[in-house]
C-alpha atoms as a PDB file:
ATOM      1  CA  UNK A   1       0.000   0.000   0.000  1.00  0.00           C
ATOM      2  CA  UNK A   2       1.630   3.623  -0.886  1.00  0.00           C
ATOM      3  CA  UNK A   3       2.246   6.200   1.440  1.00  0.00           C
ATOM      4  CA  UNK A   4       0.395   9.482   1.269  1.00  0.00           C
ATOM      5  CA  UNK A   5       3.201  12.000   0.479  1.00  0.00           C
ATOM      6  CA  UNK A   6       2.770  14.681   3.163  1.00  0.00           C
ATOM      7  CA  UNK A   7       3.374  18.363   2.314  1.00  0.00           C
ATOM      8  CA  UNK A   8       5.488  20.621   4.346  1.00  0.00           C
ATOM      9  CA  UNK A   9       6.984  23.936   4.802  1.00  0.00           C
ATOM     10  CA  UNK A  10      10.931  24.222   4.948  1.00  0.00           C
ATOM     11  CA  UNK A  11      11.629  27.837   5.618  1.00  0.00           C
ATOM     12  CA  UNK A  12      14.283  29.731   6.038  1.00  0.00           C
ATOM     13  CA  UNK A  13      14.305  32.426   8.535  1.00  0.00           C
ATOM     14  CA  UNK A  14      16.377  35.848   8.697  1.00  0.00           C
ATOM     15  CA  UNK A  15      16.054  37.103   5.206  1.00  0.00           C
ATOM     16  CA  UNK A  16      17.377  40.717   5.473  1.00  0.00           C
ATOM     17  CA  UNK A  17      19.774  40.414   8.032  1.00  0.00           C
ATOM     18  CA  UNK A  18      23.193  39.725   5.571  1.00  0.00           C
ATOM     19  CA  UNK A  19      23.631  39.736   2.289  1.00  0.00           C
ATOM     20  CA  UNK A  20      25.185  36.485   2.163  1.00  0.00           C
ATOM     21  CA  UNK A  21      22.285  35.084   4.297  1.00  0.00           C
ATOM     22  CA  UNK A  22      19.366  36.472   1.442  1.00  0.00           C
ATOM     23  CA  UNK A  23      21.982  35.186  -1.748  1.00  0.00           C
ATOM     24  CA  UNK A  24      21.769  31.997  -0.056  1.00  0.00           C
ATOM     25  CA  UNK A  25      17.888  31.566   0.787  1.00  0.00           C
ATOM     26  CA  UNK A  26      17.445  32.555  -2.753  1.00  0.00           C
ATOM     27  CA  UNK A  27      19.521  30.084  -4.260  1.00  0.00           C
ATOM     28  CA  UNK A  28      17.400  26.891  -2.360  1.00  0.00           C
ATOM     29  CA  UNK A  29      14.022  28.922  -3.114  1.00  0.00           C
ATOM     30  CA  UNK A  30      15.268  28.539  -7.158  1.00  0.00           C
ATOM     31  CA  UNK A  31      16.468  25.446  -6.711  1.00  0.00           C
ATOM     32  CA  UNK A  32      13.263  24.081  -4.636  1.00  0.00           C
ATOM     33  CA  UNK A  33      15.219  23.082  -2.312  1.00  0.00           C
ATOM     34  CA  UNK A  34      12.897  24.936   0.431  1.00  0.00           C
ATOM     35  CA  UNK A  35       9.402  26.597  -0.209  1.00  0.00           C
ATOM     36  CA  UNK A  36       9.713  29.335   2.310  1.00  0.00           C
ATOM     37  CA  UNK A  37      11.299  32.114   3.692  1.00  0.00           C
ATOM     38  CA  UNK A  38      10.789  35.056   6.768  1.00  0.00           C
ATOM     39  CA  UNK A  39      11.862  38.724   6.379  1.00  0.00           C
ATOM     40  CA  UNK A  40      13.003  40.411   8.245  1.00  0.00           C
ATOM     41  CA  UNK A  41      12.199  44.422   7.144  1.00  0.00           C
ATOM     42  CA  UNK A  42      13.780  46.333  10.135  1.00  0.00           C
ATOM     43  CA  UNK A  43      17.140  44.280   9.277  1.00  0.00           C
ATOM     44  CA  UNK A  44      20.498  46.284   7.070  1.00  0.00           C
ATOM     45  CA  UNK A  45      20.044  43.763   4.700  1.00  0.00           C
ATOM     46  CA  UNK A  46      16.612  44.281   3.926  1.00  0.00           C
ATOM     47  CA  UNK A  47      16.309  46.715   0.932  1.00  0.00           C
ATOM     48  CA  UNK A  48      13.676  47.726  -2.211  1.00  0.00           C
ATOM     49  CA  UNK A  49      16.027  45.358  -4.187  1.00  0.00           C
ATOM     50  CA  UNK A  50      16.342  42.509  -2.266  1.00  0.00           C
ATOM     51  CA  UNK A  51      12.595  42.527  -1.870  1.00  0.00           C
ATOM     52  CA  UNK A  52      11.891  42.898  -5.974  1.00  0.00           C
ATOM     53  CA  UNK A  53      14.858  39.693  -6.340  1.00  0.00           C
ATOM     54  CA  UNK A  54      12.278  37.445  -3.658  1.00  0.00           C
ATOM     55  CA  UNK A  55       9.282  39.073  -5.379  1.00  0.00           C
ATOM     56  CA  UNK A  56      10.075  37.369  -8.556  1.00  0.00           C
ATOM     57  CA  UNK A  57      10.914  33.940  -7.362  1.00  0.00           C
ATOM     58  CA  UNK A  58       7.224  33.971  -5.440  1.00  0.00           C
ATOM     59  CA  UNK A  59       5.899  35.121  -8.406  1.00  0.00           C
ATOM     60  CA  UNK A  60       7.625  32.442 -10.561  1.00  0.00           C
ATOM     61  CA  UNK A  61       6.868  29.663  -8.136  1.00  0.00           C
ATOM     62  CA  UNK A  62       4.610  28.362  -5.391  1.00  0.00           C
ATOM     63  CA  UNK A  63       6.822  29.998  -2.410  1.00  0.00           C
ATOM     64  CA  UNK A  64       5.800  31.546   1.013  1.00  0.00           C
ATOM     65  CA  UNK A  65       6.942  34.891   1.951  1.00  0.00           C
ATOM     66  CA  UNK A  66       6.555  35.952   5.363  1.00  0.00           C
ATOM     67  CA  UNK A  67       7.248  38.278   7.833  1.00  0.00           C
ATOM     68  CA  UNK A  68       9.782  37.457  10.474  1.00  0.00           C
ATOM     69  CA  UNK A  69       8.919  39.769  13.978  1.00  0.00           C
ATOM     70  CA  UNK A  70      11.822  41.407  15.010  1.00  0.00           C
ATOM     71  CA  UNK A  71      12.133  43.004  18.340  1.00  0.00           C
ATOM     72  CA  UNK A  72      15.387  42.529  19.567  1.00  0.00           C
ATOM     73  CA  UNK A  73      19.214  44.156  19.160  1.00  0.00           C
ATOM     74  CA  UNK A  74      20.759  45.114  16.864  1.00  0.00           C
ATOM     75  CA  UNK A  75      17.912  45.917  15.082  1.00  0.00           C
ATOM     76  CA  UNK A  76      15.767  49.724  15.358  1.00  0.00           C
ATOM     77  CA  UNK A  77      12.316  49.611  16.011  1.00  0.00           C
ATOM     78  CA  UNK A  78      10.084  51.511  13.801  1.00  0.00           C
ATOM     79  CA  UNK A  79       7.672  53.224  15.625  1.00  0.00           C
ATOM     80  CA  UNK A  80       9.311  56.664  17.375  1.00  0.00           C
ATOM     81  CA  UNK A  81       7.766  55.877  20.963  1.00  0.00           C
ATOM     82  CA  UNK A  82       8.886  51.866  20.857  1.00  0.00           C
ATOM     83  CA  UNK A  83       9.928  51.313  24.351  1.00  0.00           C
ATOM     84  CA  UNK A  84      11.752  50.161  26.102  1.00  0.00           C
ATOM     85  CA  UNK A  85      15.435  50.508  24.249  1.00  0.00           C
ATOM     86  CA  UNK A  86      19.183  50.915  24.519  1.00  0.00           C
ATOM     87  CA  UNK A  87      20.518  53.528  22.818  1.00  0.00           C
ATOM     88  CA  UNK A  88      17.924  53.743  20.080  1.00  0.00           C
ATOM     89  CA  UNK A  89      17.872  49.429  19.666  1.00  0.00           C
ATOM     90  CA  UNK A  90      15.644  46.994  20.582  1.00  0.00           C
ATOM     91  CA  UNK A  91      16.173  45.354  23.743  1.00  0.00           C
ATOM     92  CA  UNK A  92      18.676  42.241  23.490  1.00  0.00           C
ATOM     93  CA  UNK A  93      16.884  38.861  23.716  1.00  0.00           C
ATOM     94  CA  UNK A  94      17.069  38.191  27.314  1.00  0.00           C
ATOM     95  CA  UNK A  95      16.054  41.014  28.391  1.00  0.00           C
ATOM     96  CA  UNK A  96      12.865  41.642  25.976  1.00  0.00           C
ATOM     97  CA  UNK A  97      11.881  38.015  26.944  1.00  0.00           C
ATOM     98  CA  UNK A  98      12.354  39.358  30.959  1.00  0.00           C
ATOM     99  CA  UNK A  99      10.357  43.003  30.134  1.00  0.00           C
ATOM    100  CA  UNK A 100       7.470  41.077  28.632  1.00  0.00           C
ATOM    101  CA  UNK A 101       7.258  38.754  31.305  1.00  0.00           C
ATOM    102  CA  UNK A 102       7.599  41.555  33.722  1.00  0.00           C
ATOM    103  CA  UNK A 103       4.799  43.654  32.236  1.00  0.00           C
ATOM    104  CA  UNK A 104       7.309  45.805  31.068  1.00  0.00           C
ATOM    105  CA  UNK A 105       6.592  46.514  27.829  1.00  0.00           C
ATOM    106  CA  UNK A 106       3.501  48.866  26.383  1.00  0.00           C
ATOM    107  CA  UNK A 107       1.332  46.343  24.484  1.00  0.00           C
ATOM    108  CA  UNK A 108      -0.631  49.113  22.657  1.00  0.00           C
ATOM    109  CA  UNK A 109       3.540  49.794  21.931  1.00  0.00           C
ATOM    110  CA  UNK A 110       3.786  46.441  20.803  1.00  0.00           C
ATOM    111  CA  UNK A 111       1.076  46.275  18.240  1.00  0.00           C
ATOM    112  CA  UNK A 112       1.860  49.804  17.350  1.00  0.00           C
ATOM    113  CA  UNK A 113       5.366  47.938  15.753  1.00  0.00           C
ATOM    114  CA  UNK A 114       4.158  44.865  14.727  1.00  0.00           C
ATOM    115  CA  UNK A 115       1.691  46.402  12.621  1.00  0.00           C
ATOM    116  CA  UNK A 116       4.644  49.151  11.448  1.00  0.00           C
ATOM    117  CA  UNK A 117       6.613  45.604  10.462  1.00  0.00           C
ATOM    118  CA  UNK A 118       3.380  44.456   8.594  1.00  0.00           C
ATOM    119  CA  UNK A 119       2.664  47.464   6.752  1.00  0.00           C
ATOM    120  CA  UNK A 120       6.872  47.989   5.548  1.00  0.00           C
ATOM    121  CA  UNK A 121       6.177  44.567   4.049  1.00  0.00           C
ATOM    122  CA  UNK A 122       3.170  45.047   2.274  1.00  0.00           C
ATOM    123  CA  UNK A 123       4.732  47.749   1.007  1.00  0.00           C
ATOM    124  CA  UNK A 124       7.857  46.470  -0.022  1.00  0.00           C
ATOM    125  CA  UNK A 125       5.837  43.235  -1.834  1.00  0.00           C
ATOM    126  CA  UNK A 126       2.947  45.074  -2.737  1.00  0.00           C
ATOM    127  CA  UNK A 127       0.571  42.151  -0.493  1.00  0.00           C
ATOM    128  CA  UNK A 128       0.384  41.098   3.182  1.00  0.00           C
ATOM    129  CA  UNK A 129       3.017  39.125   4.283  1.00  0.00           C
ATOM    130  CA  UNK A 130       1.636  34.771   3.909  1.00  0.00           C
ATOM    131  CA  UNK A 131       2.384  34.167   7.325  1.00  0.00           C
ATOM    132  CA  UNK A 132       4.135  35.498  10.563  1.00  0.00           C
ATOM    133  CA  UNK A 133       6.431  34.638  12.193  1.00  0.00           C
ATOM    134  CA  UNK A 134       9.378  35.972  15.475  1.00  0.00           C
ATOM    135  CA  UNK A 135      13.001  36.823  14.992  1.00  0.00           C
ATOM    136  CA  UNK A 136      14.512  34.649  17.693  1.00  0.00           C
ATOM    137  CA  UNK A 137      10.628  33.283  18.527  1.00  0.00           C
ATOM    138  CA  UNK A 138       9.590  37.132  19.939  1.00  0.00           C
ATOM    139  CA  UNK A 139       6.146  36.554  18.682  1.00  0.00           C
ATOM    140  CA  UNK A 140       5.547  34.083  21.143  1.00  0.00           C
ATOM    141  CA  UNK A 141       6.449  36.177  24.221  1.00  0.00           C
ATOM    142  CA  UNK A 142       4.774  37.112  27.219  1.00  0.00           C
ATOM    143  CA  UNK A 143       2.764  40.347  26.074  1.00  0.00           C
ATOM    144  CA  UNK A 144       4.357  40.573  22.527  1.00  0.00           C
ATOM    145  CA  UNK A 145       1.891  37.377  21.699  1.00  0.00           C
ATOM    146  CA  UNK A 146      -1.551  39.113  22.156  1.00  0.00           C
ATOM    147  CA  UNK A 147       0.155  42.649  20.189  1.00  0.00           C
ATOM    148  CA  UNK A 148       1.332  40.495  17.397  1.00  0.00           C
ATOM    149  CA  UNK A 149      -1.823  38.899  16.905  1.00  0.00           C
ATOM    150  CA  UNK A 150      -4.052  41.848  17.359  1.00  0.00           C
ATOM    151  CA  UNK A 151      -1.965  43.507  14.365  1.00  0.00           C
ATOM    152  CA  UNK A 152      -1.878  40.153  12.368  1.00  0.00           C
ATOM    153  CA  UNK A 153      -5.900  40.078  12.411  1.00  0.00           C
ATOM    154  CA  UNK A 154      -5.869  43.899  11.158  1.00  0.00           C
ATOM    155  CA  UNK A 155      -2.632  43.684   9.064  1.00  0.00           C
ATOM    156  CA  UNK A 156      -2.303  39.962   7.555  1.00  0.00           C
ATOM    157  CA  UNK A 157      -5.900  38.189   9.051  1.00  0.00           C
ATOM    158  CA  UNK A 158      -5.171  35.575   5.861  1.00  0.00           C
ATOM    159  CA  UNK A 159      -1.947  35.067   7.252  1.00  0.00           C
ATOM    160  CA  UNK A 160      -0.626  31.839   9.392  1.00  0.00           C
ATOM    161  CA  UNK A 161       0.912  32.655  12.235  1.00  0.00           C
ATOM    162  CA  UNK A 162       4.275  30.288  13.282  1.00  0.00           C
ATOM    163  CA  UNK A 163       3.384  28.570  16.812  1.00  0.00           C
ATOM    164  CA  UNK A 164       6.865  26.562  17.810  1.00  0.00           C
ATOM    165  CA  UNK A 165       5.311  23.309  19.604  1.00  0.00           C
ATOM    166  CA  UNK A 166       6.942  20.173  18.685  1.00  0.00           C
ATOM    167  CA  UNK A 167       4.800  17.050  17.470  1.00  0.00           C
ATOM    168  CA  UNK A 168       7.235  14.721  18.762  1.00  0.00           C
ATOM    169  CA  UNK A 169       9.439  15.429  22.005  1.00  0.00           C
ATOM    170  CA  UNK A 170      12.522  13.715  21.296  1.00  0.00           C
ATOM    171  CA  UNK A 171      14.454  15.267  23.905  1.00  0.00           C
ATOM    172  CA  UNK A 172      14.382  17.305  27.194  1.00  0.00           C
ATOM    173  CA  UNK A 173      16.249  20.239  25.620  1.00  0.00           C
ATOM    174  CA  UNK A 174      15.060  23.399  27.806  1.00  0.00           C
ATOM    175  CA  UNK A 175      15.076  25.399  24.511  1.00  0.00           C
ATOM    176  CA  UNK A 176      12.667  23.216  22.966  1.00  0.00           C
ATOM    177  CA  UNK A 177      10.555  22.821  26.351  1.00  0.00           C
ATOM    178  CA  UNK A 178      10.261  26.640  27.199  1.00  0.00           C
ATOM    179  CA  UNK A 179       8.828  27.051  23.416  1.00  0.00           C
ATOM    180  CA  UNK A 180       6.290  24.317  23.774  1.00  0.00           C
ATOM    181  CA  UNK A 181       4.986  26.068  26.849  1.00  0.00           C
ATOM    182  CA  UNK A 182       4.695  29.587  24.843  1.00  0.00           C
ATOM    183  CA  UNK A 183       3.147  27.095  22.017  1.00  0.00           C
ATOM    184  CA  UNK A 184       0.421  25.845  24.137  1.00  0.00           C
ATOM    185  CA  UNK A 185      -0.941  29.270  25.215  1.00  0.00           C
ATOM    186  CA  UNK A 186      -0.206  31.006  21.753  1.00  0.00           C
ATOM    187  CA  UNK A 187      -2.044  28.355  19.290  1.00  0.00           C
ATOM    188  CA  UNK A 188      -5.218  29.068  21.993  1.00  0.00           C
ATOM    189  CA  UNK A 189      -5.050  32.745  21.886  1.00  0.00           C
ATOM    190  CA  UNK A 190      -4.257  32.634  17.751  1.00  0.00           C
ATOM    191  CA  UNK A 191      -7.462  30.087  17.681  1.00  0.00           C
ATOM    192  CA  UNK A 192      -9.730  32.592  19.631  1.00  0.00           C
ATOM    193  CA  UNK A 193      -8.756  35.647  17.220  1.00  0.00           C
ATOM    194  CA  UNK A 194      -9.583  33.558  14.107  1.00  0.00           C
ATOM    195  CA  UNK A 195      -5.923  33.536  12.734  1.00  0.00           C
ATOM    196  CA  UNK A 196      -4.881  30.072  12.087  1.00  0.00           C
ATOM    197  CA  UNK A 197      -1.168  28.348  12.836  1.00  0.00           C
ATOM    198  CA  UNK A 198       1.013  25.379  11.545  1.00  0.00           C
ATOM    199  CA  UNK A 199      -0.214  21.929  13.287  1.00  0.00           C
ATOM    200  CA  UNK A 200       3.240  21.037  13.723  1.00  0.00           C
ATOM    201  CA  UNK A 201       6.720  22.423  14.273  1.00  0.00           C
ATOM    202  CA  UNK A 202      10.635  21.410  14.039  1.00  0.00           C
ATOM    203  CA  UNK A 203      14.083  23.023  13.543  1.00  0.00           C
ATOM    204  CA  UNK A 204      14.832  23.916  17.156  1.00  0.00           C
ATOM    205  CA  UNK A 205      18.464  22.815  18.092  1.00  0.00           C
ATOM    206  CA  UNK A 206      21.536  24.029  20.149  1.00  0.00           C
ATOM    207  CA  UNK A 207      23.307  25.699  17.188  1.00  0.00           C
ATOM    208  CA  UNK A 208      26.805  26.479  19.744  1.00  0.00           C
ATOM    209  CA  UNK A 209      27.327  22.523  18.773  1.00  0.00           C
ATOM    210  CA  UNK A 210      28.816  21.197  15.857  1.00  0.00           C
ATOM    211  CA  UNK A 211      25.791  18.738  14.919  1.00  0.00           C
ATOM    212  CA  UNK A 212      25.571  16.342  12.448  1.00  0.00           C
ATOM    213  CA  UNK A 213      22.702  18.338  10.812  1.00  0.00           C
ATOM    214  CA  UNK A 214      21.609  15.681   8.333  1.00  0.00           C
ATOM    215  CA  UNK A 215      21.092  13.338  11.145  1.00  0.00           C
ATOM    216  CA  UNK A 216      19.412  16.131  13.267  1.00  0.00           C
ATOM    217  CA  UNK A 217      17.355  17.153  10.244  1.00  0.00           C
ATOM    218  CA  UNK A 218      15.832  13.148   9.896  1.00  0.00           C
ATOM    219  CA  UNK A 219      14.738  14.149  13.871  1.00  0.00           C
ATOM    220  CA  UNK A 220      12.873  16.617  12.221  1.00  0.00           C
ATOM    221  CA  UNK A 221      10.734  14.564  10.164  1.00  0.00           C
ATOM    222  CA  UNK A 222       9.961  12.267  13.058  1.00  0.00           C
ATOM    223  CA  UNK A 223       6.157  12.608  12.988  1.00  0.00           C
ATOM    224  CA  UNK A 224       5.176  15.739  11.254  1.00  0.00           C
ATOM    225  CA  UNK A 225       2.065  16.176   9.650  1.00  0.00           C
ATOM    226  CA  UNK A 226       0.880  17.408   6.619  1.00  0.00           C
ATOM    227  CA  UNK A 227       1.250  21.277   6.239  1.00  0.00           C
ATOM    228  CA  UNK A 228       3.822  21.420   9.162  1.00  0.00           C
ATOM    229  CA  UNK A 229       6.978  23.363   9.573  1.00  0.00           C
ATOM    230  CA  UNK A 230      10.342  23.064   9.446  1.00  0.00           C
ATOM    231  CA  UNK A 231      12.153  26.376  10.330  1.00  0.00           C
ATOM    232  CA  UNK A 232      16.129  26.220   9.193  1.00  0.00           C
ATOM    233  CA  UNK A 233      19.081  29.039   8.990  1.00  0.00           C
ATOM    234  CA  UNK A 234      20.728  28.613   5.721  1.00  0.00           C
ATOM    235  CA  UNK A 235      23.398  31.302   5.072  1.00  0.00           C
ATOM    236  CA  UNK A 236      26.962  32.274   3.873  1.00  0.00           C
ATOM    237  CA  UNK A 237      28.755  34.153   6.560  1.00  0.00           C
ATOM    238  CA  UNK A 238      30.229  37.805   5.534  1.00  0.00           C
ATOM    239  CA  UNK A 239      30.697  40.782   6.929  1.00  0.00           C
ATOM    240  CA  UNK A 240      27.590  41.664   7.725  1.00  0.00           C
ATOM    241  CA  UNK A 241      26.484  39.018   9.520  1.00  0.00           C
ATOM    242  CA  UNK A 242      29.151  38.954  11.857  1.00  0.00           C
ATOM    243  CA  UNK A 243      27.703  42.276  12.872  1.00  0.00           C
ATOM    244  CA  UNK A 244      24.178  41.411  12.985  1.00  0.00           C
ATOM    245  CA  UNK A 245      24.510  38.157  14.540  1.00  0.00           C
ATOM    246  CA  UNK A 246      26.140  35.352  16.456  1.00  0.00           C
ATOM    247  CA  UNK A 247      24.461  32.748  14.655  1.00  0.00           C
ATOM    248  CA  UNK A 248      27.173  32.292  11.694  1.00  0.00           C
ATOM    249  CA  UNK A 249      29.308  29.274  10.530  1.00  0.00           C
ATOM    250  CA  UNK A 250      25.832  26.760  11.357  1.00  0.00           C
ATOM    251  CA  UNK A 251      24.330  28.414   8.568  1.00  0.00           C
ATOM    252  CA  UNK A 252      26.737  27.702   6.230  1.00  0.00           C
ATOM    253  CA  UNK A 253      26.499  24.196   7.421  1.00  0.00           C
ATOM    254  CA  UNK A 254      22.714  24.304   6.671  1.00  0.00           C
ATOM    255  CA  UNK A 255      23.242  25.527   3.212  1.00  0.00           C
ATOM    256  CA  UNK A 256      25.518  22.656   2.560  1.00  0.00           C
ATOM    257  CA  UNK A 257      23.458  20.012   3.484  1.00  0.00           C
ATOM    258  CA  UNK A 258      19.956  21.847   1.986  1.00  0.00           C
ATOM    259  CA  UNK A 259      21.737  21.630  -1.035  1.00  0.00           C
ATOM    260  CA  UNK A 260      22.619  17.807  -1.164  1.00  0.00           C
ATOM    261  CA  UNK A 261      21.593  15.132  -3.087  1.00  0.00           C
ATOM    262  CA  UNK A 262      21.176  13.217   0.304  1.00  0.00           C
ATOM    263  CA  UNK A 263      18.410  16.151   1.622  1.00  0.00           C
ATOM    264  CA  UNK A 264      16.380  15.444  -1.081  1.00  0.00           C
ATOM    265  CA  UNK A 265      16.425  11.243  -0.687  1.00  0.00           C
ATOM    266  CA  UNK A 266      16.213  12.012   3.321  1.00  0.00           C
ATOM    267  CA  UNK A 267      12.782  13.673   2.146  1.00  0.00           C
ATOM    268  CA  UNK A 268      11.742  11.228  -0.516  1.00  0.00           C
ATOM    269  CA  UNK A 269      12.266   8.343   2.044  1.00  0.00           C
ATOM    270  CA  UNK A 270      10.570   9.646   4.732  1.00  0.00           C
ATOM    271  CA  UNK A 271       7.387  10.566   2.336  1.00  0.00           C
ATOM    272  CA  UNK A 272       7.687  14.565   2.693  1.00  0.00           C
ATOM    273  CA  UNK A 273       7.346  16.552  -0.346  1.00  0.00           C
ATOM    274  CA  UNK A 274       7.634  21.013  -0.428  1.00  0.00           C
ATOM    275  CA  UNK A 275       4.117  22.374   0.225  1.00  0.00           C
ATOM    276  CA  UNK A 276       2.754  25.149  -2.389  1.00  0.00           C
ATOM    277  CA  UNK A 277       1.196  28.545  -1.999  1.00  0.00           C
END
């Protein structure tokens, strides 16, 4: 009897935030090696070009663009009265995760931004953003949550939004843990304002260790359903990202292996094929 080939997102967050990272993304989006990628419009490498070059290949092809939520350093808010900041930045991630949690942060602030983030996109692309998601998971923060939905249901409401819960928990890492907790309260709130979100999620992994990331990548696969998500970091480190971001040589790493002839069998075997718009 044949398998069902189930359909899933691969997507590839931090477009915008190098150069090397965007030449990269777009390079698996034309070689359908992946079928999705988040934006990230506050970031130095976000630009009325770069947006035109990913404009194209979605309009060629059956790509996702979305809008990655980014409210943490380096990066500049957009709104004037953002707060609160250092120097004119968002808040590094820590201590945005601690100010939300804390009550410390506006939420009328908060939707003011994520609906300034929304609106730069539709500009840039000329359409809502196809889904939403957070710049080192922000969306899914104490307080930012309800602001980013509340502007996602105004800016984007035909929009997914990314919830991070796994489908299978094949480990105790606390990373993985703290977002399944944020998970289980976001998909509820997303639910009750009518926006919908990915049944299933996978990607999350320590990246200060040199993995084996076709091995980790089969993890991923472990029990995802149809339409889920697989969020990945393909890059090629420059200049630019060095100042942007401590996330580097794993990228590259990504890129290598999203790029492989044994990616594409990993998929085949498992029965997972690249979702469409």
């Amino acid at each position: 009897m044949a398998v069902e080939t189930k359909r899933i997102w691969v997507v590839a967050d931090d477009y915008g935030i190098a150069r090397g990272v965007n030449a990269a993304i777009r390079d698996l989006l034309a070689q359908g090696a992946i079928n999705a990628t988040s934006v990230m419009v506050v970031a130095s490498g976000f630009d009325e070009r770069e947006a035109d070059a990913l404009a194209a290949l979605r309009a060629a092809s059956g790509i996702a663009v979305g809008l990655h939520l980014t409210l943490t350093a380096p990066f500049r808010p957009l709104v004037a009265d953002y707060a609160p900041t250092r120097t004119g930045s968002f808040l590094p991630l820590g201590e945005t995760f601690l100010a939300g949690t804390l009550g410390r942060m506006p939420t009328d602030v908060l939707e003011a931004e994520a609906a300034a983030q929304i609106a730069r996109f539709a500009s840039a692309f000329g359409h809502p953003p196809d889904y939403i998601d957070g710049h080192q998971h922000v969306h899914l923060f104490p307080r930012v949550a309800d602001s980013a939905l509340a502007a996602a249901r105004t800016g984007a409401p035909d929009a997914w939004i990314r919830q991070c819960g796994r489908t299978v928990r094949s480990g105790p890492g606390a990373k993985a843990l703290v977002l399944d907790l944020l998970s289980a309260r976001f998909r509820k709130r997303a639910a009750a304002a009518g926006l919908r979100t990915n049944p299933g999620f996978a990607g999350s992994y320590d990246f200060g260790t040199r993995t084996d990331f076709a091995a980790l990548f089969a993890s991923f696969l472990r029990g995802l359903p149809d339409g889920g998500v697989i969020m990945c970091h393909p890059g090629l480190v420059d200049a630019e990202l060095a100042r942007n971001d401590t996330l580097t040589s794993p990228r590259e790493r990504e890129y290598a292996f999203l790029q492989s002839r044994a990616y594409r069998e990993l998929m085949a075997q498992h029965g997972y094929a690249l979702a469409a718009r």
